[in-house]
Protein backbone atom coordinates (compact mmCIF):
# COMPACT_ATOMS: atom_id res chain seq x y z
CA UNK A 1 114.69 113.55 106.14
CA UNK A 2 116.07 111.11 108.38
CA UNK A 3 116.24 108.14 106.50
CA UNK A 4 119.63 106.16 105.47
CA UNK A 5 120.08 104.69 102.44
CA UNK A 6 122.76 102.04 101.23
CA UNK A 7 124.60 102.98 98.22
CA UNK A 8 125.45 106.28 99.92
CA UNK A 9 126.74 104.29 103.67
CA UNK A 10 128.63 101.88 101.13
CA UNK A 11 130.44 105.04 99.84
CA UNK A 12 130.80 106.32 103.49
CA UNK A 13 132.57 102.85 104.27
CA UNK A 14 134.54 102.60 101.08
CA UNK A 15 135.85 106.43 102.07
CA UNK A 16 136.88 104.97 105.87
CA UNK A 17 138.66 102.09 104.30
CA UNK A 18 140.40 104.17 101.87
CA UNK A 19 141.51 106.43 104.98
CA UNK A 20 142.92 103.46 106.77
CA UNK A 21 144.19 102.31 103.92
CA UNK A 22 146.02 105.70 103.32
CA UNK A 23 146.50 106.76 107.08
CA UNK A 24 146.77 103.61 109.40
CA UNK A 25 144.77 104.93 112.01
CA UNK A 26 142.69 101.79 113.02
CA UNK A 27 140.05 103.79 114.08
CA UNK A 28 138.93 104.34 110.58
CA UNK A 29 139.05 100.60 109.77
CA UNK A 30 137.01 99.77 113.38
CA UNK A 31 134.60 101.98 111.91
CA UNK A 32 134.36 100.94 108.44
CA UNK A 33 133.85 96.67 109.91
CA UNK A 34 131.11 98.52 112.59
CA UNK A 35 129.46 99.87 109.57
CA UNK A 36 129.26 97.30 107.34
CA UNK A 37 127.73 95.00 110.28
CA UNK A 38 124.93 97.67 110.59
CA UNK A 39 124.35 97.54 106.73
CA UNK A 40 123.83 93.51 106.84
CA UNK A 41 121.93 93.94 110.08
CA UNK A 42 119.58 96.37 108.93
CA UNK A 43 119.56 96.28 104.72
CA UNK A 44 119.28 93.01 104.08
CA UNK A 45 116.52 90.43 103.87
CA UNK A 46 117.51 87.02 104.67
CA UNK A 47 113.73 85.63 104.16
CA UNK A 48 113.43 86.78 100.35
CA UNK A 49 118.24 86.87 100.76
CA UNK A 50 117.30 90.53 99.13
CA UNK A 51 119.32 94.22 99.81
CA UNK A 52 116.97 97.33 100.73
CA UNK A 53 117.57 100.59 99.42
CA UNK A 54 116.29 102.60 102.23
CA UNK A 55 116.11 102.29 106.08
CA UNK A 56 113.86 103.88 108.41
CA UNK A 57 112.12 103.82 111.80
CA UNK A 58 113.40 100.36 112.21
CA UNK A 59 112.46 99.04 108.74
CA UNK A 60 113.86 98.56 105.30
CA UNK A 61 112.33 99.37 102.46
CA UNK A 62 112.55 99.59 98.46
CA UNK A 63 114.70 96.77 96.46
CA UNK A 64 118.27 97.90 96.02
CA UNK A 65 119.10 99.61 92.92
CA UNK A 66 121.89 98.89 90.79
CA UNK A 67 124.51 101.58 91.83
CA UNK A 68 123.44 100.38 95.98
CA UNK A 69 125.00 96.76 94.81
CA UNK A 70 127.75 97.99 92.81
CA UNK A 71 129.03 100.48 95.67
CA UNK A 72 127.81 97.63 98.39
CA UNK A 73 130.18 95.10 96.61
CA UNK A 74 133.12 98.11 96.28
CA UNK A 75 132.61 98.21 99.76
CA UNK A 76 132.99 94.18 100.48
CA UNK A 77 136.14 94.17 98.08
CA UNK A 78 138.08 97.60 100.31
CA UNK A 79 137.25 95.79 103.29
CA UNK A 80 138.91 92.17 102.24
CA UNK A 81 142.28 94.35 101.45
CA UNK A 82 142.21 95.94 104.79
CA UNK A 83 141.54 93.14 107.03
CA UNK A 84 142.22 90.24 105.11
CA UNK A 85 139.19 88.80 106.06
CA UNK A 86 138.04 86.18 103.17
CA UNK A 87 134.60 86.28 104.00
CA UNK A 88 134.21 90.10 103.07
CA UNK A 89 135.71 88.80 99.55
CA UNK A 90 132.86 86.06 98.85
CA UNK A 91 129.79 88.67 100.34
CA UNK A 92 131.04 90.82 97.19
């Protein structure tokens, strides 16, 4: 199954944060901002302004469930304390 999903890459970018956070090895905070550009890129829907669960073969799929937005927004909020980036703050 080669299909990504978007709660489970938030958690993935809330772990890298958290590592930065911890570590200060920017290379886990390059990766975290690199990641969450690939999650707006690819999961969300600006026509119907919707997040995707899943993402395959070039496509997104499936409404996002609750626990995709609350890790999505986790995500947004790690990211805002890491870079001080404001605009991370109003996504979540």
């Amino acid at each position: 199954d080669d299909k990504q999903l978007l709660g489970w890459n938030a958690l993935m970018n809330i772990a890298f944060s958290q590592a930065y956070a911890a570590l200060g090895d920017e290379a886990y905070k390059e990766i975290a901002i690199r990641n969450m550009s690939f999650l707006e890129d690819k999961f969300y829907d600006p026509l119907t302004q919707t997040w995707k669960h899943t993402y395959k073969a070039g496509k997104a799929m499936i409404p996002a469930f609750l626990d995709d937005l609350a890790y999505l927004i986790q995500a947004y909020i790690f990211l805002q304390e890491i870079t001080g980036e404001g605009s991370y703050l109003l996504k979540a």
